[in-house]
PDB file of N, CA and C in Angstrom:
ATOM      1  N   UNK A   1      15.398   9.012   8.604  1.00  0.00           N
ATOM      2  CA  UNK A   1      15.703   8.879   7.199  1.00  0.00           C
ATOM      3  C   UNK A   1      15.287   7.498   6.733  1.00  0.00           C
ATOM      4  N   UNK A   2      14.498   7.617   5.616  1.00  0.00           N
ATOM      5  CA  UNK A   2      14.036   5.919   5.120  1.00  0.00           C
ATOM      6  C   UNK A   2      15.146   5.791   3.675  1.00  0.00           C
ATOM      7  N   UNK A   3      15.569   4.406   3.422  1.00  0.00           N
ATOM      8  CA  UNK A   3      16.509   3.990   2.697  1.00  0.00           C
ATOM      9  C   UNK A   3      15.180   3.354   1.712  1.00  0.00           C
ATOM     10  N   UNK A   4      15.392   3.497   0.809  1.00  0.00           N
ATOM     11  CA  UNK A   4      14.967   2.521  -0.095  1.00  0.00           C
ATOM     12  C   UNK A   4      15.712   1.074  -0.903  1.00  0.00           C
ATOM     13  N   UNK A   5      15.547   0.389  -0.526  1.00  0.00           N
ATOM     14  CA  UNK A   5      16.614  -0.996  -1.203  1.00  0.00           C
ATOM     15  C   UNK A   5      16.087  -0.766  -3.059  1.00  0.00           C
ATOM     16  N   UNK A   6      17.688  -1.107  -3.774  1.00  0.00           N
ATOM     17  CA  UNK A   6      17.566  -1.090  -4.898  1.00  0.00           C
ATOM     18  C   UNK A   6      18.466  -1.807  -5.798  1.00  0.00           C
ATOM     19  N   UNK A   7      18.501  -2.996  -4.580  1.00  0.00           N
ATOM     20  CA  UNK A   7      19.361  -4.253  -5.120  1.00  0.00           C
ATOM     21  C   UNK A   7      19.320  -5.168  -3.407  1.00  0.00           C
ATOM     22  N   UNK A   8      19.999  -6.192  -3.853  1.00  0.00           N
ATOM     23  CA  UNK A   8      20.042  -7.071  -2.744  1.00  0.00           C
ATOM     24  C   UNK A   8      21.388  -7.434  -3.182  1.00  0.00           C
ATOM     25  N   UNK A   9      22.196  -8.120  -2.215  1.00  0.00           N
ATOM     26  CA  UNK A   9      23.701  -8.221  -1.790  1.00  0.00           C
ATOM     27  C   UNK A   9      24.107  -9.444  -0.878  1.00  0.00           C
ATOM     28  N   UNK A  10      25.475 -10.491  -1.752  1.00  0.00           N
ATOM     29  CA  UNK A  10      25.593 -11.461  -0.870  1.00  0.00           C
ATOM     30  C   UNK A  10      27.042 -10.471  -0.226  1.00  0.00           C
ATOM     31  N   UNK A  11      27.575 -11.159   1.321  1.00  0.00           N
ATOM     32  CA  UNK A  11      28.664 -10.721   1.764  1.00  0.00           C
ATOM     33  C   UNK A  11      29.696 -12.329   1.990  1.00  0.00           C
ATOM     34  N   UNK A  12      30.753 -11.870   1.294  1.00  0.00           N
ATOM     35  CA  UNK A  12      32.001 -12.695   1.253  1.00  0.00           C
ATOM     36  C   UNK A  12      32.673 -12.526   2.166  1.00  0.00           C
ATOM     37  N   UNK A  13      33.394 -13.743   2.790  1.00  0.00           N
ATOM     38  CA  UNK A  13      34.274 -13.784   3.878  1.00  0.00           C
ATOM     39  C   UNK A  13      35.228 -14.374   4.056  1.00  0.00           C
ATOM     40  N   UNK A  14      36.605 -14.494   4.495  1.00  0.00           N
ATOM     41  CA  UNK A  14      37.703 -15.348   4.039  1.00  0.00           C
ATOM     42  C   UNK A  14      38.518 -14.954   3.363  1.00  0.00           C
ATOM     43  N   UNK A  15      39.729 -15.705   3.389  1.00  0.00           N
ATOM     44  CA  UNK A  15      40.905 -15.579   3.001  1.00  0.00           C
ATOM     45  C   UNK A  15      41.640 -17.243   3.173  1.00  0.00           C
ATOM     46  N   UNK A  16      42.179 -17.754   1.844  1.00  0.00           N
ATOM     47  CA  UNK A  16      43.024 -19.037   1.938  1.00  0.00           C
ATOM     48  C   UNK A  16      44.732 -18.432   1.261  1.00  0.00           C
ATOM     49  N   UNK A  17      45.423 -19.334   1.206  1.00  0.00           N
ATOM     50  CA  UNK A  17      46.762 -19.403   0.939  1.00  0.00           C
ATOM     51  C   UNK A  17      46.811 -20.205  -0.035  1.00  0.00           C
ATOM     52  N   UNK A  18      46.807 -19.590  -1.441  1.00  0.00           N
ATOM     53  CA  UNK A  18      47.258 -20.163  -2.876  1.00  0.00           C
ATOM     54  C   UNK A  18      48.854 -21.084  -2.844  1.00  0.00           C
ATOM     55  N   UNK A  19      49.110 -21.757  -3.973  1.00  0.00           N
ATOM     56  CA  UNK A  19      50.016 -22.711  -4.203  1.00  0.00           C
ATOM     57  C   UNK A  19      51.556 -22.143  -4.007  1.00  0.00           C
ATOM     58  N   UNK A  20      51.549 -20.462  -3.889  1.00  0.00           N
ATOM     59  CA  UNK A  20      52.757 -19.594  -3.367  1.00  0.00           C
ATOM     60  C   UNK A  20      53.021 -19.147  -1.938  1.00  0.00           C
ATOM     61  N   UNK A  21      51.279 -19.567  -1.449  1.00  0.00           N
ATOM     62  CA  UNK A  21      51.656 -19.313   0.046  1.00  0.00           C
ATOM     63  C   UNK A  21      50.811 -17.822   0.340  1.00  0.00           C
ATOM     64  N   UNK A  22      50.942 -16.962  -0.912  1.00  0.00           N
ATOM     65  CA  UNK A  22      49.830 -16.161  -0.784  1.00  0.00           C
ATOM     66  C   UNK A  22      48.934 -15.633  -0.615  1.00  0.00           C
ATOM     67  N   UNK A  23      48.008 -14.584   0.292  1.00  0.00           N
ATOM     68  CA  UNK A  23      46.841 -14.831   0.658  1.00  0.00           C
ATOM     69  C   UNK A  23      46.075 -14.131  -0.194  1.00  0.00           C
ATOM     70  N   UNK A  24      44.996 -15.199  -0.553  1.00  0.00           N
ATOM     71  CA  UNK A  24      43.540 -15.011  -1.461  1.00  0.00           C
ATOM     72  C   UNK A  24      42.359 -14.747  -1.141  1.00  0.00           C
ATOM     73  N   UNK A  25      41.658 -13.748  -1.432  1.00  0.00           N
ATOM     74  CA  UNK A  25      40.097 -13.953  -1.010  1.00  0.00           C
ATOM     75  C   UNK A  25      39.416 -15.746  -1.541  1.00  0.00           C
ATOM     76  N   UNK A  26      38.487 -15.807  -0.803  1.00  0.00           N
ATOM     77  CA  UNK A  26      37.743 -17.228  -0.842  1.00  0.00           C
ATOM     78  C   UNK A  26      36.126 -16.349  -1.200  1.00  0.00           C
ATOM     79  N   UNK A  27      35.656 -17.299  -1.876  1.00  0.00           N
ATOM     80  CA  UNK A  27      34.419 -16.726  -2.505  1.00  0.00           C
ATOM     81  C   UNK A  27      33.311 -17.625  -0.679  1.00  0.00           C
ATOM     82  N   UNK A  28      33.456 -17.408  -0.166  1.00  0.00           N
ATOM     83  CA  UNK A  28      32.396 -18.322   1.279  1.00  0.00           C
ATOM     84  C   UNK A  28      31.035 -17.297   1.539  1.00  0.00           C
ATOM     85  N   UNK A  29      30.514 -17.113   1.065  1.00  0.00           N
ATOM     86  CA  UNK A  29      29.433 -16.546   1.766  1.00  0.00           C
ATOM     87  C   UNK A  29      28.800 -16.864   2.677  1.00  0.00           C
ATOM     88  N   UNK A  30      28.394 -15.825   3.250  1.00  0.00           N
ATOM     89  CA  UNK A  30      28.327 -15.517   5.214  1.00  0.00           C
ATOM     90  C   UNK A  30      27.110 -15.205   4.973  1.00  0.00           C
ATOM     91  N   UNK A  31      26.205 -14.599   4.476  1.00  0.00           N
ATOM     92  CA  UNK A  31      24.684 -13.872   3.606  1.00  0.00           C
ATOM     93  C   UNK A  31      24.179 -13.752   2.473  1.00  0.00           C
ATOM     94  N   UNK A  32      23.482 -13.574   2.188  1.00  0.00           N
ATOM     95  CA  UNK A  32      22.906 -13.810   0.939  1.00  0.00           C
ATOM     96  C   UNK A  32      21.216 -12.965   1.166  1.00  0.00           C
ATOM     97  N   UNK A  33      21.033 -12.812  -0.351  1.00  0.00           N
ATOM     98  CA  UNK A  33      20.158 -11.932  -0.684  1.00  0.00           C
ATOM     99  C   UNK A  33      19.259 -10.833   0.644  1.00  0.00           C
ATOM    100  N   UNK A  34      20.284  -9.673   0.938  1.00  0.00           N
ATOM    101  CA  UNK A  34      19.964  -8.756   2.351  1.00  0.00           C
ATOM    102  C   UNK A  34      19.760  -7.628   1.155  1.00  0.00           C
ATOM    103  N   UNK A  35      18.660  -7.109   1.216  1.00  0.00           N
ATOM    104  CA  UNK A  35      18.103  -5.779   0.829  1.00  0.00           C
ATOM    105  C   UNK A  35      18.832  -4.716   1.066  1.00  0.00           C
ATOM    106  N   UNK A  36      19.594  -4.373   0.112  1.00  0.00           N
ATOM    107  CA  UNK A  36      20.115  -2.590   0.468  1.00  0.00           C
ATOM    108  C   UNK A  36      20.490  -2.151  -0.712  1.00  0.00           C
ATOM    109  N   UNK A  37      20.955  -0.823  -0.163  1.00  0.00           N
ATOM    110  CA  UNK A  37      21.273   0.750  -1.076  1.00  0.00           C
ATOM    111  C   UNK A  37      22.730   0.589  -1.319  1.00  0.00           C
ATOM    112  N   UNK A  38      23.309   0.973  -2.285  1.00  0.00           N
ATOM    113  CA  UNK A  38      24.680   0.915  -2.936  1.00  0.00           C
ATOM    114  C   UNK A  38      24.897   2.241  -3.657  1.00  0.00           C
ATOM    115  N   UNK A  39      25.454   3.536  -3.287  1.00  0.00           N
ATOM    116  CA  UNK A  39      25.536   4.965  -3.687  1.00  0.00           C
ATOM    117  C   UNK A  39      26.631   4.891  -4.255  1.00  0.00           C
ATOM    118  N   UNK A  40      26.999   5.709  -5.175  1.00  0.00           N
ATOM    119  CA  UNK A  40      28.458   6.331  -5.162  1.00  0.00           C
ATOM    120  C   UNK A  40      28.316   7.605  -4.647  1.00  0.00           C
ATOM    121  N   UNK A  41      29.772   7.846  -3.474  1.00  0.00           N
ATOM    122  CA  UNK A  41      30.089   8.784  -2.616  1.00  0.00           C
ATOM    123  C   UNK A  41      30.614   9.907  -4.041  1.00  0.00           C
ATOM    124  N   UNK A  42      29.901  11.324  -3.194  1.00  0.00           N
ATOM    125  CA  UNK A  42      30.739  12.380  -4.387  1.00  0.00           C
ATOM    126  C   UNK A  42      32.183  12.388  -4.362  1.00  0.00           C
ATOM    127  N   UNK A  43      33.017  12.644  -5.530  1.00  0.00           N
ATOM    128  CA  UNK A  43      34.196  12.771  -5.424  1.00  0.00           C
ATOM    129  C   UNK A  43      34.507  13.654  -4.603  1.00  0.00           C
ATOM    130  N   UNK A  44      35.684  13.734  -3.946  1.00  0.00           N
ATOM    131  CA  UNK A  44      36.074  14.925  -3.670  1.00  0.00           C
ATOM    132  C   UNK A  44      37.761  14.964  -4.215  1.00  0.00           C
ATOM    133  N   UNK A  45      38.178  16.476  -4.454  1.00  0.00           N
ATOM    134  CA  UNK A  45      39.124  16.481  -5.300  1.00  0.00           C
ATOM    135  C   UNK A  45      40.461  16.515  -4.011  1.00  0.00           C
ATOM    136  N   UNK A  46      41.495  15.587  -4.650  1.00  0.00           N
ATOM    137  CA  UNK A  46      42.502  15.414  -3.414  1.00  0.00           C
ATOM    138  C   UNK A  46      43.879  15.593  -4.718  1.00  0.00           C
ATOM    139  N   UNK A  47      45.134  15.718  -4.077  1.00  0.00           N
ATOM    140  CA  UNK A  47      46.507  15.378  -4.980  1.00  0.00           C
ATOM    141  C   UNK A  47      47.025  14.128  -4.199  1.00  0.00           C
ATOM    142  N   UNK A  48      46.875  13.109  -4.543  1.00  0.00           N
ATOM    143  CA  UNK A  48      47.547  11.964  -4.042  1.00  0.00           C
ATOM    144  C   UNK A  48      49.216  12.132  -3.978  1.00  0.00           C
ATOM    145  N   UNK A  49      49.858  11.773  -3.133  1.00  0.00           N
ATOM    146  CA  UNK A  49      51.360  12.125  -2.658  1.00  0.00           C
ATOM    147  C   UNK A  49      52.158  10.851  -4.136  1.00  0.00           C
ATOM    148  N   UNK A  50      51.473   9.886  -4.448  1.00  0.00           N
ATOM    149  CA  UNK A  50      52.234   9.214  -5.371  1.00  0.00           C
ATOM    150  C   UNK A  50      52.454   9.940  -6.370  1.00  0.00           C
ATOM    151  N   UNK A  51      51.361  10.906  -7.072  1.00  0.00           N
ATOM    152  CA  UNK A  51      51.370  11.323  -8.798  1.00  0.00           C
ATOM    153  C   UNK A  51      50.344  10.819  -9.467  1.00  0.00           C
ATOM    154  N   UNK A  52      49.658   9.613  -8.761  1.00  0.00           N
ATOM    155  CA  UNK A  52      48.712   8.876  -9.561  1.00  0.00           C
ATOM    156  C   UNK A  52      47.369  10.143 -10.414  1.00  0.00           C
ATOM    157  N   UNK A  53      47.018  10.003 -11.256  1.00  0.00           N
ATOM    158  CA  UNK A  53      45.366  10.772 -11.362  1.00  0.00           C
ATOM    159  C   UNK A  53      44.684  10.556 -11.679  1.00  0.00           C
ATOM    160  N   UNK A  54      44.556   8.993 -11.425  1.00  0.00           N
ATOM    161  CA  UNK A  54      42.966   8.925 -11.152  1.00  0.00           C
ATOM    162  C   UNK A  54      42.591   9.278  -9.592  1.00  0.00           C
ATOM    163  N   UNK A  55      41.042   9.061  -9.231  1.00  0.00           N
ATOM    164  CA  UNK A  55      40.509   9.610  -8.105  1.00  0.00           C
ATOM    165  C   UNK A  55      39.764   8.273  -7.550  1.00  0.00           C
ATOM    166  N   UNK A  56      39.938   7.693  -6.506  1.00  0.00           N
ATOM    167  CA  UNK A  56      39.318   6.367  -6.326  1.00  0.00           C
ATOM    168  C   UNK A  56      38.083   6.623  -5.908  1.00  0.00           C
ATOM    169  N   UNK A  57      36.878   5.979  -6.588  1.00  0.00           N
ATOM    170  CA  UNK A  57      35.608   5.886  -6.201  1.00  0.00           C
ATOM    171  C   UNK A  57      35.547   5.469  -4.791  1.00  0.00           C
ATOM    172  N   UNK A  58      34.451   5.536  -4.518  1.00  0.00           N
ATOM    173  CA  UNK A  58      34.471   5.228  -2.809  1.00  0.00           C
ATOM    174  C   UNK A  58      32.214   4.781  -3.015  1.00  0.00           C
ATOM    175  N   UNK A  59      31.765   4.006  -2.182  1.00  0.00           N
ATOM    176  CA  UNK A  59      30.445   3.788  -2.223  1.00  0.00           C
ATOM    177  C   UNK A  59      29.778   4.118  -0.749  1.00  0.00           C
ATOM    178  N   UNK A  60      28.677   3.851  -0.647  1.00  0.00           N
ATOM    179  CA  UNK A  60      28.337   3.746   0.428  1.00  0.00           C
ATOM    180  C   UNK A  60      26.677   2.749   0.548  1.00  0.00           C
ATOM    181  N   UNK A  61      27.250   1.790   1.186  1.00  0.00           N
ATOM    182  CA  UNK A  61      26.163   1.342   1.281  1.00  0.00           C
ATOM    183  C   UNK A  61      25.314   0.971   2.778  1.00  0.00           C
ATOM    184  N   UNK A  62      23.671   0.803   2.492  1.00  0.00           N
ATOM    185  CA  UNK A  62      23.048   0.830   3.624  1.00  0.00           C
ATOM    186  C   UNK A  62      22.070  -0.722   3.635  1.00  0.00           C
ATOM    187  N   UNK A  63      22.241  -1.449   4.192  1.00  0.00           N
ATOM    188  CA  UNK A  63      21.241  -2.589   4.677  1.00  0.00           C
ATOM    189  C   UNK A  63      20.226  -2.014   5.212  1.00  0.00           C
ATOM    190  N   UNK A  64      18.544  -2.683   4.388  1.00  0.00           N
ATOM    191  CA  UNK A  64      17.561  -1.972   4.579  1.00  0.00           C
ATOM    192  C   UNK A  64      17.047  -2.794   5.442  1.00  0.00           C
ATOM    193  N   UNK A  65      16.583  -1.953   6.872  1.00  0.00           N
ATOM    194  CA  UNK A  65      15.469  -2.724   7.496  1.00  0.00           C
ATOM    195  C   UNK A  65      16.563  -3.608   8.283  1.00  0.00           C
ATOM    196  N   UNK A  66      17.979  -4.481   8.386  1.00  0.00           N
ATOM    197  CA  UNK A  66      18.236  -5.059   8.522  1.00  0.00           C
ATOM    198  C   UNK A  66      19.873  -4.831   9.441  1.00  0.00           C
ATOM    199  N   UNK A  67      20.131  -5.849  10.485  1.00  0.00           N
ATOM    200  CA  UNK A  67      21.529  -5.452  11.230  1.00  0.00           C
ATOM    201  C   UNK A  67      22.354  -6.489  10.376  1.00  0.00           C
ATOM    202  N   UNK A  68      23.615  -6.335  10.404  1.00  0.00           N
ATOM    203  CA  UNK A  68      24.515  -7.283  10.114  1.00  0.00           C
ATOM    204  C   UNK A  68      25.957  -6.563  10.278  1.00  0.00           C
ATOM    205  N   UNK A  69      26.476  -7.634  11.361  1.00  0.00           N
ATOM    206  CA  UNK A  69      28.169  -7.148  11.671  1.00  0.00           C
ATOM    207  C   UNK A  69      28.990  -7.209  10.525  1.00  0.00           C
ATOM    208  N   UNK A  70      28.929  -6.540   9.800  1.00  0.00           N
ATOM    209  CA  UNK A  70      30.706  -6.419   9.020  1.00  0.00           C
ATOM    210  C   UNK A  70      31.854  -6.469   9.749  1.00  0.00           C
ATOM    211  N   UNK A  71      32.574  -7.289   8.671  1.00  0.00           N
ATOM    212  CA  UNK A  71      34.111  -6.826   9.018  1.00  0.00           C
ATOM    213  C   UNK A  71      34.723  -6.268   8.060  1.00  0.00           C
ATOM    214  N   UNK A  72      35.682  -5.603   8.330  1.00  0.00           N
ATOM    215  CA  UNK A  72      36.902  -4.707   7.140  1.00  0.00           C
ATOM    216  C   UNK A  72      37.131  -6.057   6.235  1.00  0.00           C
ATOM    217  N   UNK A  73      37.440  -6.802   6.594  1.00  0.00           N
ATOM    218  CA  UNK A  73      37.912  -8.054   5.402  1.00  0.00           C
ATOM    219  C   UNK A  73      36.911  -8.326   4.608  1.00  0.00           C
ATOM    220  N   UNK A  74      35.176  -8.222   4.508  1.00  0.00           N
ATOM    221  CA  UNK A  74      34.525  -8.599   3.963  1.00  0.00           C
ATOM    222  C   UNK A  74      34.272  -7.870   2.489  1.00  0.00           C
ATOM    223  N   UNK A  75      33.590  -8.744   1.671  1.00  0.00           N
ATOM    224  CA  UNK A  75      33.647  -8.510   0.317  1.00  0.00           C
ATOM    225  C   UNK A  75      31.680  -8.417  -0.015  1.00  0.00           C
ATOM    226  N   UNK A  76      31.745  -7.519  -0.590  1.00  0.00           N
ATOM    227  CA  UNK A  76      30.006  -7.403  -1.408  1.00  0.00           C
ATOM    228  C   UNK A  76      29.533  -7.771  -2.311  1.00  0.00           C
ATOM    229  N   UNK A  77      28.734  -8.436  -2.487  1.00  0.00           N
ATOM    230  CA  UNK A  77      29.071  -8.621  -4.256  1.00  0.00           C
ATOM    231  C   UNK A  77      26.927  -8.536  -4.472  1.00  0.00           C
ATOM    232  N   UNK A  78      27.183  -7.249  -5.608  1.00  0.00           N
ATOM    233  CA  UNK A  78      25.684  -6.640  -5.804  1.00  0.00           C
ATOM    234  C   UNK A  78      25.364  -8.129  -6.283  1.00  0.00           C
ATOM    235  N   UNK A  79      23.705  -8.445  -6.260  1.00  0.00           N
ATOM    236  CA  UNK A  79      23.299  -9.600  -6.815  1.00  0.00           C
ATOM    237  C   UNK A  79      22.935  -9.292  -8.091  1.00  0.00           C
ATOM    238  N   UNK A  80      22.553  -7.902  -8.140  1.00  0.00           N
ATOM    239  CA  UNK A  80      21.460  -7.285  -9.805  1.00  0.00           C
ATOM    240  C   UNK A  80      22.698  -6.609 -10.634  1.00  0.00           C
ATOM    241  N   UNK A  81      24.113  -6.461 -10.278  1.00  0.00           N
ATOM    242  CA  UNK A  81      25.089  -6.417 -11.095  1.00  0.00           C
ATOM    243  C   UNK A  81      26.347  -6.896 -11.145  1.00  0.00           C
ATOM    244  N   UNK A  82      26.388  -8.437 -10.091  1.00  0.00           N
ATOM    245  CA  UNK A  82      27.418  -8.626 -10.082  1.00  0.00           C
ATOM    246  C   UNK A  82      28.928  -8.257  -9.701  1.00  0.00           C
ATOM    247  N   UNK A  83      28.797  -6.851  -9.453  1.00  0.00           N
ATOM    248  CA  UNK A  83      30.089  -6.210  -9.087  1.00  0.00           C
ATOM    249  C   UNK A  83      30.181  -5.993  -7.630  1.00  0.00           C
ATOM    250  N   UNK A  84      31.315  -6.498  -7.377  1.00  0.00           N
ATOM    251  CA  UNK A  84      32.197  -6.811  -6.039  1.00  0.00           C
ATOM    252  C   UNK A  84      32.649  -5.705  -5.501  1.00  0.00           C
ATOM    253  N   UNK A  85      32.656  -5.388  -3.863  1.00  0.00           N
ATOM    254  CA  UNK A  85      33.415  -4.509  -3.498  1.00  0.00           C
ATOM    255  C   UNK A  85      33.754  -4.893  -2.414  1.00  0.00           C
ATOM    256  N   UNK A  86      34.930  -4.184  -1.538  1.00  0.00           N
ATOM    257  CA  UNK A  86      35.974  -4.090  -0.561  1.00  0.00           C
ATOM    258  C   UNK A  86      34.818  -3.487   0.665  1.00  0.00           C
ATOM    259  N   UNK A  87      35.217  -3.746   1.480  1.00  0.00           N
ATOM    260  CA  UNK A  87      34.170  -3.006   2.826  1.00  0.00           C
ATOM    261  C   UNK A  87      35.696  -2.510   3.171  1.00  0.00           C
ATOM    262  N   UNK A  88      35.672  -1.040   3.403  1.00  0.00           N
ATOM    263  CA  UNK A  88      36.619  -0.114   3.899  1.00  0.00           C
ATOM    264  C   UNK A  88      36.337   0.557   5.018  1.00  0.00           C
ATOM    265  N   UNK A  89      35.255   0.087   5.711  1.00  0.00           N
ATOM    266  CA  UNK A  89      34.862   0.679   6.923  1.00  0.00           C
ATOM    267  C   UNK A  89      33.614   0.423   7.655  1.00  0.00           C
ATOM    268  N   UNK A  90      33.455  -0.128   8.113  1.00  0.00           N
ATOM    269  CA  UNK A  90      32.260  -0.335   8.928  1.00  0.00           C
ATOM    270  C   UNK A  90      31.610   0.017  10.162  1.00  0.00           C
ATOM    271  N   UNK A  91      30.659   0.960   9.825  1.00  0.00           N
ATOM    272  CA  UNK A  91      29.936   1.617  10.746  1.00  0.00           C
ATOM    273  C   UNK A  91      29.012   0.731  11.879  1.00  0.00           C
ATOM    274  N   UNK A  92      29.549   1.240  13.031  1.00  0.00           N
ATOM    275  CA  UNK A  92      28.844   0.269  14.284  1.00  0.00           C
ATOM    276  C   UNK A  92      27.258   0.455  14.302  1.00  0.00           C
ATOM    277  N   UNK A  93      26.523  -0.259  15.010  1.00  0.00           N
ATOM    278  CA  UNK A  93      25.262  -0.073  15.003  1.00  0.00           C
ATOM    279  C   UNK A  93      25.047   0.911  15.911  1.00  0.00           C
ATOM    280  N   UNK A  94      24.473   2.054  15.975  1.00  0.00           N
ATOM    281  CA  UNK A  94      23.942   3.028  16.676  1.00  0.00           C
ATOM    282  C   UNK A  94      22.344   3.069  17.558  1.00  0.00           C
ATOM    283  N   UNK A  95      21.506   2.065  16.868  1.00  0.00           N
ATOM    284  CA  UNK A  95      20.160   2.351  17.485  1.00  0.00           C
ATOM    285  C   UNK A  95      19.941   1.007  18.077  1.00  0.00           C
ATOM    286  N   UNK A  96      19.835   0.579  19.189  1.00  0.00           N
ATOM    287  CA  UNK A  96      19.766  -0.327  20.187  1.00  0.00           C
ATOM    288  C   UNK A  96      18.099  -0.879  20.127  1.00  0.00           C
ATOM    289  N   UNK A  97      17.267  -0.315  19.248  1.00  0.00           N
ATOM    290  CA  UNK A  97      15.847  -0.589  19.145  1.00  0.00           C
ATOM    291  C   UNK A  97      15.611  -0.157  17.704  1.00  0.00           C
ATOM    292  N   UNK A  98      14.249  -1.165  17.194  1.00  0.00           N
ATOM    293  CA  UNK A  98      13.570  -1.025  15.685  1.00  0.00           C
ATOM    294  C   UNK A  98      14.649  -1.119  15.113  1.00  0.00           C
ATOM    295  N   UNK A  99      14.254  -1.112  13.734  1.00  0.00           N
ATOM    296  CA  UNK A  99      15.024  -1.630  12.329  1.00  0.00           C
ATOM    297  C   UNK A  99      15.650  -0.065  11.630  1.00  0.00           C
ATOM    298  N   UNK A 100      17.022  -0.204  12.373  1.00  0.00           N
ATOM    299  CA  UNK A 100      17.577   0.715  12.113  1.00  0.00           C
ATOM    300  C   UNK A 100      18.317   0.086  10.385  1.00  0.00           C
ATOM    301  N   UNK A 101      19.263   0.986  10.655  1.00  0.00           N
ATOM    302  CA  UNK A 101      19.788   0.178   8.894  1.00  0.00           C
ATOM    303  C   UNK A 101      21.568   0.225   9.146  1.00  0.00           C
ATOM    304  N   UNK A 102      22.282  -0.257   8.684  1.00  0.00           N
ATOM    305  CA  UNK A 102      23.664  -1.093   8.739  1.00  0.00           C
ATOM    306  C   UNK A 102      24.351  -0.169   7.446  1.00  0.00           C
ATOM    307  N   UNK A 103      25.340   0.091   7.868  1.00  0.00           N
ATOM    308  CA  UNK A 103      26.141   1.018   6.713  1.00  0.00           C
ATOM    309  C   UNK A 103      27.429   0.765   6.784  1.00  0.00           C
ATOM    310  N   UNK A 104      27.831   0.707   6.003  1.00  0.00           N
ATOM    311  CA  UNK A 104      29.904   0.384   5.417  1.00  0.00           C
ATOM    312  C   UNK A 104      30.141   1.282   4.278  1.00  0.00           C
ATOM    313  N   UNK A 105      31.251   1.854   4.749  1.00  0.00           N
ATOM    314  CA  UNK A 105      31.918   2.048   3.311  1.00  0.00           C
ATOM    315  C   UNK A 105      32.898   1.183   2.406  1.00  0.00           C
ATOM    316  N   UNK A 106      32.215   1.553   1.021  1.00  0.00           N
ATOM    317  CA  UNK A 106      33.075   0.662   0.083  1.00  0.00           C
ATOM    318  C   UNK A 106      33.842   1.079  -1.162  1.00  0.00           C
ATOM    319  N   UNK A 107      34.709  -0.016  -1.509  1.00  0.00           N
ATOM    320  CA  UNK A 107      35.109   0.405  -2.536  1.00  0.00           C
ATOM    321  C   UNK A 107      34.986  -0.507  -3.839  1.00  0.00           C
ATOM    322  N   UNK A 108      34.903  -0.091  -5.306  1.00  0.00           N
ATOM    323  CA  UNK A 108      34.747  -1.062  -5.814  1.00  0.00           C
ATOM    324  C   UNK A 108      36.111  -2.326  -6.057  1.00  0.00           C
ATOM    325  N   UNK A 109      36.172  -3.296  -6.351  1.00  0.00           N
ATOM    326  CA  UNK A 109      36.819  -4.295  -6.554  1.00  0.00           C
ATOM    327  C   UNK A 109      37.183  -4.833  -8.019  1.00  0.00           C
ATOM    328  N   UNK A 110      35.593  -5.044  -8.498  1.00  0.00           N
ATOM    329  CA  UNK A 110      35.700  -6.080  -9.814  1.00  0.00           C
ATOM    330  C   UNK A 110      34.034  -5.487  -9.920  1.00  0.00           C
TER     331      UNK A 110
END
């Protein structure tokens, strides 16, 4: 399967403790401008046990051409729109040879 890149993406990393003691994301970037794909996943229809109704988007994105370890804590932030997302899962690397491609699931943020 070939990915086509249709944006490029820095990845955020970190967490500090605000003036309450609270923990904050830190804007630190770990990468910067890595070529990849940013989808939205189809909905699928669920009844959430709270009542809520909305349906949370979910993304999926693929690093083209390129490896890079995610972590669950890390943050995305598209370069060609600015909008931030949550890494909710990160898929291990599978192909031990050539330029396989790097995939996480996400969610949006901001």
């Amino acid at each position: 399967m070939t990915v086509l890149a249709t944006t490029t993406v820095s990845v955020l990393r970190g967490t500090a403790a605000n003036r309450f003691g609270d923990e904050i994301d830190t804007e630190t970037v770990v990468a910067t401008r890595l070529p990849a794909s940013i989808l939205e996943r189809p909905v699928t229809g669920a009844r959430p046990a709270s009542g809520r109704q909305d349906t949370p988007r979910t993304y999926a994105l693929r690093l083209v051409g390129r490896r890079f370890v995610f972590q669950q804590s890390d943050r995305i932030r598209d370069e060609r729109t600015g909008w931030i997302y949550a890494v909710t899962t990160a898929a291990p690397v599978t192909n031990p040879v050539g330029l396989g491609s790097t995939r996480a699931d996400l969610q949006r943020v901001s």
